[in-house]
PDB file of N, CA and C in Angstrom:
ATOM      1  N   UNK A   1      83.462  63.381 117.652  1.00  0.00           N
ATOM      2  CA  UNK A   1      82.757  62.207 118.133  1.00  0.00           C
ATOM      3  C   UNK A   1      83.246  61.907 119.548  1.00  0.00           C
ATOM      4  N   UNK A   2      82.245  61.523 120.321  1.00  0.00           N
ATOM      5  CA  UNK A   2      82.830  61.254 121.570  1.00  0.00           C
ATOM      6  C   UNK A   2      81.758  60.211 121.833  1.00  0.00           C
ATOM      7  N   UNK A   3      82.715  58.926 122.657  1.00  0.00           N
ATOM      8  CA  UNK A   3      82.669  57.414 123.018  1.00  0.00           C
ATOM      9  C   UNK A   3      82.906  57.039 124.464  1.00  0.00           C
ATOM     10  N   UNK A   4      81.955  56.852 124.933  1.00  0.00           N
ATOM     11  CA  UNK A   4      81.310  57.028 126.464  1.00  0.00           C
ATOM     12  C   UNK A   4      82.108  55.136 126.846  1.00  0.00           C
ATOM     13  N   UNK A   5      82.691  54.610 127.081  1.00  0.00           N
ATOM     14  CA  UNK A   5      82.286  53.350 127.844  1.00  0.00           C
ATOM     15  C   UNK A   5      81.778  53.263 129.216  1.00  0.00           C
ATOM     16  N   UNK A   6      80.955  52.758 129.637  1.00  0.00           N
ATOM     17  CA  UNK A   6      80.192  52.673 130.785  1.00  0.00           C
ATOM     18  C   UNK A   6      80.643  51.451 132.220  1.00  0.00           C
ATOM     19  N   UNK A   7      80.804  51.492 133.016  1.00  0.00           N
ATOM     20  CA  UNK A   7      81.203  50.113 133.974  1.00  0.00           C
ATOM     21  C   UNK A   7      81.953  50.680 135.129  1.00  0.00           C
ATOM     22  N   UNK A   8      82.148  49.612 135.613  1.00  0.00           N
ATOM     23  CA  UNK A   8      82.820  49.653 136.990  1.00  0.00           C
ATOM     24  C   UNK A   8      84.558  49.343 137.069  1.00  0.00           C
ATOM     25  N   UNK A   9      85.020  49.658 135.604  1.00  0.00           N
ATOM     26  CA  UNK A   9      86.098  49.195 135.366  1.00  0.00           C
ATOM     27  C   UNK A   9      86.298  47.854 135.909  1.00  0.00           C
ATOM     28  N   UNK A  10      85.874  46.811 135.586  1.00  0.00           N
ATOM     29  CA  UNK A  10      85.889  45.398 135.352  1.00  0.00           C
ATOM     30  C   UNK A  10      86.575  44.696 134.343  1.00  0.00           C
ATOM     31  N   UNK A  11      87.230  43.769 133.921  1.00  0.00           N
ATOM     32  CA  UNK A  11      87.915  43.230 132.643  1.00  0.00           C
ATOM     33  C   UNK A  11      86.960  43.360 131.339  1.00  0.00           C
ATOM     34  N   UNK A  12      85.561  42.976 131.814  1.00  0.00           N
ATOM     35  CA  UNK A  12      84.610  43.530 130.529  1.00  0.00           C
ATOM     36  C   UNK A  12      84.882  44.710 130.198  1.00  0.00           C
ATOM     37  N   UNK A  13      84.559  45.860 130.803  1.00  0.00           N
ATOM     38  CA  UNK A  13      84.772  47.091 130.805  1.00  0.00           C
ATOM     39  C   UNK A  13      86.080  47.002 130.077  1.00  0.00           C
ATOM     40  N   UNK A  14      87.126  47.400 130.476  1.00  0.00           N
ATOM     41  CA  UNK A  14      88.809  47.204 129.915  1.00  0.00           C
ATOM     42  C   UNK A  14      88.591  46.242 128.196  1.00  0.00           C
ATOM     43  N   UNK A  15      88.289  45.308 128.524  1.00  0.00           N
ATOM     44  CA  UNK A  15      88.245  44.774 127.113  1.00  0.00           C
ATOM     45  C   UNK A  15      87.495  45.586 125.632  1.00  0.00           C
ATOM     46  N   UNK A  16      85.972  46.475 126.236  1.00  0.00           N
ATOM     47  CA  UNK A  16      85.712  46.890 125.555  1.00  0.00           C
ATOM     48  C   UNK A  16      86.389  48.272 125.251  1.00  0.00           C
ATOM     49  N   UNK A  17      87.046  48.816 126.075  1.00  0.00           N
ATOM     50  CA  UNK A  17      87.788  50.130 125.872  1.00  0.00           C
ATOM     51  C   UNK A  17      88.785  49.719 124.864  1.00  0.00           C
ATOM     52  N   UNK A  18      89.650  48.691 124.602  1.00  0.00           N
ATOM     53  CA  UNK A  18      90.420  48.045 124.196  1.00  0.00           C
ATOM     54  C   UNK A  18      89.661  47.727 122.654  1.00  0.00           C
ATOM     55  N   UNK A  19      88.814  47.163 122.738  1.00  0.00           N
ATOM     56  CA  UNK A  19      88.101  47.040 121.466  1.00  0.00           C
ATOM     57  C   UNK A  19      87.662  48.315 120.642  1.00  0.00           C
ATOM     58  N   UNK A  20      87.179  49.442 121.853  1.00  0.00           N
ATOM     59  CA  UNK A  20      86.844  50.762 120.957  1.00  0.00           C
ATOM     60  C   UNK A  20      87.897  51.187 120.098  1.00  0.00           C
ATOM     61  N   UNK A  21      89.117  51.100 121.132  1.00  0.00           N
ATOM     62  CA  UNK A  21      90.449  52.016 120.219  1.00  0.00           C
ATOM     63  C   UNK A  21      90.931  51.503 119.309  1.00  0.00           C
ATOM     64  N   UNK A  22      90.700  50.032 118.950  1.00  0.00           N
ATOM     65  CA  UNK A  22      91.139  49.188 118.281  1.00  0.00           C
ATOM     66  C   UNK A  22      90.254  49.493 117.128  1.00  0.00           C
ATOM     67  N   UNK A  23      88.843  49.838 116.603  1.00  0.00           N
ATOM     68  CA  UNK A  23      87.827  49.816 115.770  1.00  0.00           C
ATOM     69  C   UNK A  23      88.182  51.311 115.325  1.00  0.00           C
ATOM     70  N   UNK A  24      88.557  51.882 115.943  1.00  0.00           N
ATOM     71  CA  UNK A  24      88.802  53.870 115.634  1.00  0.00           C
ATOM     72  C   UNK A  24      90.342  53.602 115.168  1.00  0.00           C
ATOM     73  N   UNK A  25      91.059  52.993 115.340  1.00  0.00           N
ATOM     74  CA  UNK A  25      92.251  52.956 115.017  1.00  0.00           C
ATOM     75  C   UNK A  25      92.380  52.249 113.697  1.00  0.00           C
ATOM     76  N   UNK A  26      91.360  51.254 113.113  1.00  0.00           N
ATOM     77  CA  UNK A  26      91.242  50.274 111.635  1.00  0.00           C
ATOM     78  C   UNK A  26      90.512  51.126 110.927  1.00  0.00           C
ATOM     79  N   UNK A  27      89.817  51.992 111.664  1.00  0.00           N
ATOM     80  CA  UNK A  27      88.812  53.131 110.800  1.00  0.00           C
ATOM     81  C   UNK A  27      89.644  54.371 110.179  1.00  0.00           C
ATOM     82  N   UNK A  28      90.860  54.498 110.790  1.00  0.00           N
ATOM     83  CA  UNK A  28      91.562  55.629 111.010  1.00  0.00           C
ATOM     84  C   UNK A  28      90.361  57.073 111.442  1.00  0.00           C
ATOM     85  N   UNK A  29      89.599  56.629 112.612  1.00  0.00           N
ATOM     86  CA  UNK A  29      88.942  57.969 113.503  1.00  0.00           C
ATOM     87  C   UNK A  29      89.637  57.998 114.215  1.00  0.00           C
ATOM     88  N   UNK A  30      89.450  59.813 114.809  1.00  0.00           N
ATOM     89  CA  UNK A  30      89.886  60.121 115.788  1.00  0.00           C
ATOM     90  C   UNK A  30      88.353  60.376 116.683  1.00  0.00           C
ATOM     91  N   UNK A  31      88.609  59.840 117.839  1.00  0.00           N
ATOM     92  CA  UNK A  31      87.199  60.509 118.675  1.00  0.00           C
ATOM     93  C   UNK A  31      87.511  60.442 120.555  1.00  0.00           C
ATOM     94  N   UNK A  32      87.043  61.222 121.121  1.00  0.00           N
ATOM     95  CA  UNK A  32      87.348  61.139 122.208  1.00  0.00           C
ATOM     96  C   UNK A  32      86.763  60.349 123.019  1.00  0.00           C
ATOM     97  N   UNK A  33      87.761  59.540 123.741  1.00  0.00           N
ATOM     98  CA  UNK A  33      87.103  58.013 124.466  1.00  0.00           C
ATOM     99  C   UNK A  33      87.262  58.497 125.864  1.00  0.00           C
ATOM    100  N   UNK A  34      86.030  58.147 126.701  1.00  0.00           N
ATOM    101  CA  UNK A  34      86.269  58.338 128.434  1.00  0.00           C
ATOM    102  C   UNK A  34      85.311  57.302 128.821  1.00  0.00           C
ATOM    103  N   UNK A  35      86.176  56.857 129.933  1.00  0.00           N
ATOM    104  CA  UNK A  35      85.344  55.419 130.636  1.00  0.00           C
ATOM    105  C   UNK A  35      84.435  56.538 131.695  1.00  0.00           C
ATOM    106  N   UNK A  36      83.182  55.863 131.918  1.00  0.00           N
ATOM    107  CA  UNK A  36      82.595  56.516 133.262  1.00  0.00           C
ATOM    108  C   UNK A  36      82.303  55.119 134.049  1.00  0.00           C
ATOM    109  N   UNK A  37      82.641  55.521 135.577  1.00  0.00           N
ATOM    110  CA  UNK A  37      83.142  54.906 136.108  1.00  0.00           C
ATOM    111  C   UNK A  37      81.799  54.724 137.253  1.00  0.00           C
ATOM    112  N   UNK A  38      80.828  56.308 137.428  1.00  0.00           N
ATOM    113  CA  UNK A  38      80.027  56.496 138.437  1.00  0.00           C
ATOM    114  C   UNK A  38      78.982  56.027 138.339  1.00  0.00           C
ATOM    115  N   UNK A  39      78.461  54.620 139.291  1.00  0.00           N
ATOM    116  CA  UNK A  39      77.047  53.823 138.981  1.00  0.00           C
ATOM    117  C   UNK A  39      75.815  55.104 138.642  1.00  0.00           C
ATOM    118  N   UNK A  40      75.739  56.294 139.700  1.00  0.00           N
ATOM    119  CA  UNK A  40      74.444  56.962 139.164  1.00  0.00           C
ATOM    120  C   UNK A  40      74.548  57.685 138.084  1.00  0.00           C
ATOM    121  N   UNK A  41      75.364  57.781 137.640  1.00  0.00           N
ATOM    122  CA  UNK A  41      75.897  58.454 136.069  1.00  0.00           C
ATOM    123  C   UNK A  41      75.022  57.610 134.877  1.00  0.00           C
ATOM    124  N   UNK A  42      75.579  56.309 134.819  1.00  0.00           N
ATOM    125  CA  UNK A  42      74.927  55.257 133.779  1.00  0.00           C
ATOM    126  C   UNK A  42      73.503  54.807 134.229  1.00  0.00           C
ATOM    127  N   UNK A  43      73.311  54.476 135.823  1.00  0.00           N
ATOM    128  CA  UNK A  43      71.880  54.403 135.635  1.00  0.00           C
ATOM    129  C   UNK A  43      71.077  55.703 135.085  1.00  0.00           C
ATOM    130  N   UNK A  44      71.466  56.717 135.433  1.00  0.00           N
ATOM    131  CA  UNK A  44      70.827  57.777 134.856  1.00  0.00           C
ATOM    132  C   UNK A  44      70.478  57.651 133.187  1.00  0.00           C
ATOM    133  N   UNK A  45      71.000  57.016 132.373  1.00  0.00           N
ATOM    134  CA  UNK A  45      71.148  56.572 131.533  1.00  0.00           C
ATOM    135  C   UNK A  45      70.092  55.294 130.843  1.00  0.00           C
ATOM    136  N   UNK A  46      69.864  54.860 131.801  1.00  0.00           N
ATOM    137  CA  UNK A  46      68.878  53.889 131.713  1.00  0.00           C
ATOM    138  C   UNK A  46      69.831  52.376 131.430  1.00  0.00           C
ATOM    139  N   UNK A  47      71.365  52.510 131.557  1.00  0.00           N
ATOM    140  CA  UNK A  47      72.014  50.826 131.562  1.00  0.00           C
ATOM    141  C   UNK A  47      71.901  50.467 132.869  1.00  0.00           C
ATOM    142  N   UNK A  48      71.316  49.102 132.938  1.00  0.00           N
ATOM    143  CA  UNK A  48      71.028  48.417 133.988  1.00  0.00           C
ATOM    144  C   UNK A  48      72.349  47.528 133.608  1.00  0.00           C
ATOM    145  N   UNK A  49      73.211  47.129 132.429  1.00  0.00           N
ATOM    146  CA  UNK A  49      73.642  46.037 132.826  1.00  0.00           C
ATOM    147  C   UNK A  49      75.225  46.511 131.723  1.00  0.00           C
ATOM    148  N   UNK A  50      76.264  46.593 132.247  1.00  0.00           N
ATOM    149  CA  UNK A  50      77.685  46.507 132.006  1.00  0.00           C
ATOM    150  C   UNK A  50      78.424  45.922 131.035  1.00  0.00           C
ATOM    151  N   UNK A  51      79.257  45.717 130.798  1.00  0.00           N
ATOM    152  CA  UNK A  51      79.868  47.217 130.014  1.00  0.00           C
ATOM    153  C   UNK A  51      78.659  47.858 128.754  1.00  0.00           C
ATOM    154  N   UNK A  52      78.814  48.904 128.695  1.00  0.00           N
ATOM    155  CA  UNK A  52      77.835  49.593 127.868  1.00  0.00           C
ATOM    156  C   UNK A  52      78.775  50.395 127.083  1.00  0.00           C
ATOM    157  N   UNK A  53      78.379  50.743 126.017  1.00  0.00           N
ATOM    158  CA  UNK A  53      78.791  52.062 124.846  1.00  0.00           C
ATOM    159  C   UNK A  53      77.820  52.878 124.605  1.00  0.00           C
ATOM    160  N   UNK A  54      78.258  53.895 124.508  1.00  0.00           N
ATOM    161  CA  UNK A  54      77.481  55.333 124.178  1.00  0.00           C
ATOM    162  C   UNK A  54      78.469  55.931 123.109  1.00  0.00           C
ATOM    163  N   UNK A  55      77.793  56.096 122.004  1.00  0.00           N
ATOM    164  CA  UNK A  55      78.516  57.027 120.967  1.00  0.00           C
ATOM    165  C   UNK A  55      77.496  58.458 120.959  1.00  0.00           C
ATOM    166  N   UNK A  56      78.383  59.611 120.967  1.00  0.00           N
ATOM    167  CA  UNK A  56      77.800  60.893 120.917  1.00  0.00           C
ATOM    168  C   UNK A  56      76.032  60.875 122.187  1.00  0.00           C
ATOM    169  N   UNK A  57      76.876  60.239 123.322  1.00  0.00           N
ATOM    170  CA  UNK A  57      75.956  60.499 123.772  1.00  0.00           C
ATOM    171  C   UNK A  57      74.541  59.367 124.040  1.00  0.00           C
ATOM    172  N   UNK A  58      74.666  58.707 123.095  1.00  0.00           N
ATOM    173  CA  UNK A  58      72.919  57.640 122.774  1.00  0.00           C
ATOM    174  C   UNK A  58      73.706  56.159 123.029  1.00  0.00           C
ATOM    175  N   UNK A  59      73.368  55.463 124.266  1.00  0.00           N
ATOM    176  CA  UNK A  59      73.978  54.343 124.537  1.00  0.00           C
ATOM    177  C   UNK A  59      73.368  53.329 123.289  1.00  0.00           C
ATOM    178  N   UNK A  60      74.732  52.625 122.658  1.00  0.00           N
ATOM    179  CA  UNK A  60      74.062  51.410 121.516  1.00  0.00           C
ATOM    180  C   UNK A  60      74.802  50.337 121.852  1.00  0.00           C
ATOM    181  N   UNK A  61      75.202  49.977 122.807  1.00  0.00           N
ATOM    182  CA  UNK A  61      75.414  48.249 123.297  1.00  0.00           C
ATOM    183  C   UNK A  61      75.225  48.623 125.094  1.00  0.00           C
ATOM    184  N   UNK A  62      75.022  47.545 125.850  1.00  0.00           N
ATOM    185  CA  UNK A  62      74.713  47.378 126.849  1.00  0.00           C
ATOM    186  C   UNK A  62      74.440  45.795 127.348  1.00  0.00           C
ATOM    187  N   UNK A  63      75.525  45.451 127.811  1.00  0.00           N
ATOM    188  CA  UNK A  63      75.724  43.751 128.642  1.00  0.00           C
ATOM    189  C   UNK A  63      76.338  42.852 128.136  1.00  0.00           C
ATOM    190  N   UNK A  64      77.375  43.274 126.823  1.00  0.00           N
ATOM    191  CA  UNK A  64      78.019  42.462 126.588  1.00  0.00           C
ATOM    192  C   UNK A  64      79.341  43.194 125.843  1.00  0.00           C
ATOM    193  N   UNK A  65      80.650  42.382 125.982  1.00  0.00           N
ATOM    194  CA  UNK A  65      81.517  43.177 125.144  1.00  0.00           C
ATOM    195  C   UNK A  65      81.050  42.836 123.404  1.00  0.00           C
ATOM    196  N   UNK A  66      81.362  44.408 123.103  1.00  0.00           N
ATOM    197  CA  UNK A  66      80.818  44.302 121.771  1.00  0.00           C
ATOM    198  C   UNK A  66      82.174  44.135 120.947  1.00  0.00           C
ATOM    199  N   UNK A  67      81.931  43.240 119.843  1.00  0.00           N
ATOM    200  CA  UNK A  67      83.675  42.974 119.080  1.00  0.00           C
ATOM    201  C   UNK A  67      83.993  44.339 118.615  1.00  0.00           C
ATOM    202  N   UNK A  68      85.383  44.482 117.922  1.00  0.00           N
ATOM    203  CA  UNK A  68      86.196  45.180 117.163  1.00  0.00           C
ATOM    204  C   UNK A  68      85.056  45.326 115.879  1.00  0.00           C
ATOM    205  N   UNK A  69      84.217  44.578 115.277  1.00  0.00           N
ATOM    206  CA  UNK A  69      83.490  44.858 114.625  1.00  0.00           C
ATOM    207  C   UNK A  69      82.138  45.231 114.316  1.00  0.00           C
ATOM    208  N   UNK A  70      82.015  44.767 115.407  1.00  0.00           N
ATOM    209  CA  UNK A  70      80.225  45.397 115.913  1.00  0.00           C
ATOM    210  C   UNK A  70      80.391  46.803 116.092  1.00  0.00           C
ATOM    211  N   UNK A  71      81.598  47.231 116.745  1.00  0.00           N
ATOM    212  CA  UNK A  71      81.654  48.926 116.961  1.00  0.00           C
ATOM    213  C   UNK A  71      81.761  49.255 115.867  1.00  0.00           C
ATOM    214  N   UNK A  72      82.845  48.864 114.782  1.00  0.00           N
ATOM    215  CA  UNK A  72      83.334  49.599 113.483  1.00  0.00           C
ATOM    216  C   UNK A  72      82.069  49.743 112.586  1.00  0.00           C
ATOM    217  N   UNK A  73      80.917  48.765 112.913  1.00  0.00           N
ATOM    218  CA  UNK A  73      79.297  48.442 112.366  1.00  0.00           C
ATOM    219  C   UNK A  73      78.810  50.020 112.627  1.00  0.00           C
ATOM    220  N   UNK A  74      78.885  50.052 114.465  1.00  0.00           N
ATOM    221  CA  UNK A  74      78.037  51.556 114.849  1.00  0.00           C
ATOM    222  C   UNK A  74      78.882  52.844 114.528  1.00  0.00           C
ATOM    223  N   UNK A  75      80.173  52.830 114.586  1.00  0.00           N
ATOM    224  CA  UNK A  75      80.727  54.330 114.380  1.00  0.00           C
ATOM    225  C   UNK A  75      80.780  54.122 112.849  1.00  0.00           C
ATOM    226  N   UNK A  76      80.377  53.411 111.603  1.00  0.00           N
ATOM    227  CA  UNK A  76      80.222  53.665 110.161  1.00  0.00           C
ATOM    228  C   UNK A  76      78.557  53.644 110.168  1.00  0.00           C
ATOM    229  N   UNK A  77      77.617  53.029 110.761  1.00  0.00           N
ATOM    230  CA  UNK A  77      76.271  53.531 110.396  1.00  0.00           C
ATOM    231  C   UNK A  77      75.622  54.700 110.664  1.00  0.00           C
TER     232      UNK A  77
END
């Protein structure tokens, strides 16, 4: 599994990286987490708006930090 966070490294950004490892860590997953950092990277993507998550690729939050449990919601559905 691999877990995209999206942003400009901003405290949103940071918080949700913080929240991913935190939701993979109560799950006991292992998956590989990388922030992308490059605006034409994510617009390419179609996020207009920060911090964003992408699991395996398919962005599923975009403009808000998502809790410790909203993720543990998307990496178990």
């Amino acid at each position: 599994m691999k877990i995209e966070i999206l942003g400009t490294g901003c405290p949103k950004c940071e918080a949700t990286e913080r929240n991913v490892r935190k939701a993979l860590a109560e799950l006991g997953l292992q998956a590989e987490v990388e922030h992308i950092y490059d605006v034409k990277e994510y617009s390419k993507r179609g996020v207009m708006f920060t911090p964003a998550l992408a699991i395996d690729g398919q962005v599923k939050v975009s403009g808000h930090i998502p809790s410790v449990e909203e993720i543990k919601r998307l990496l178990q559905g």
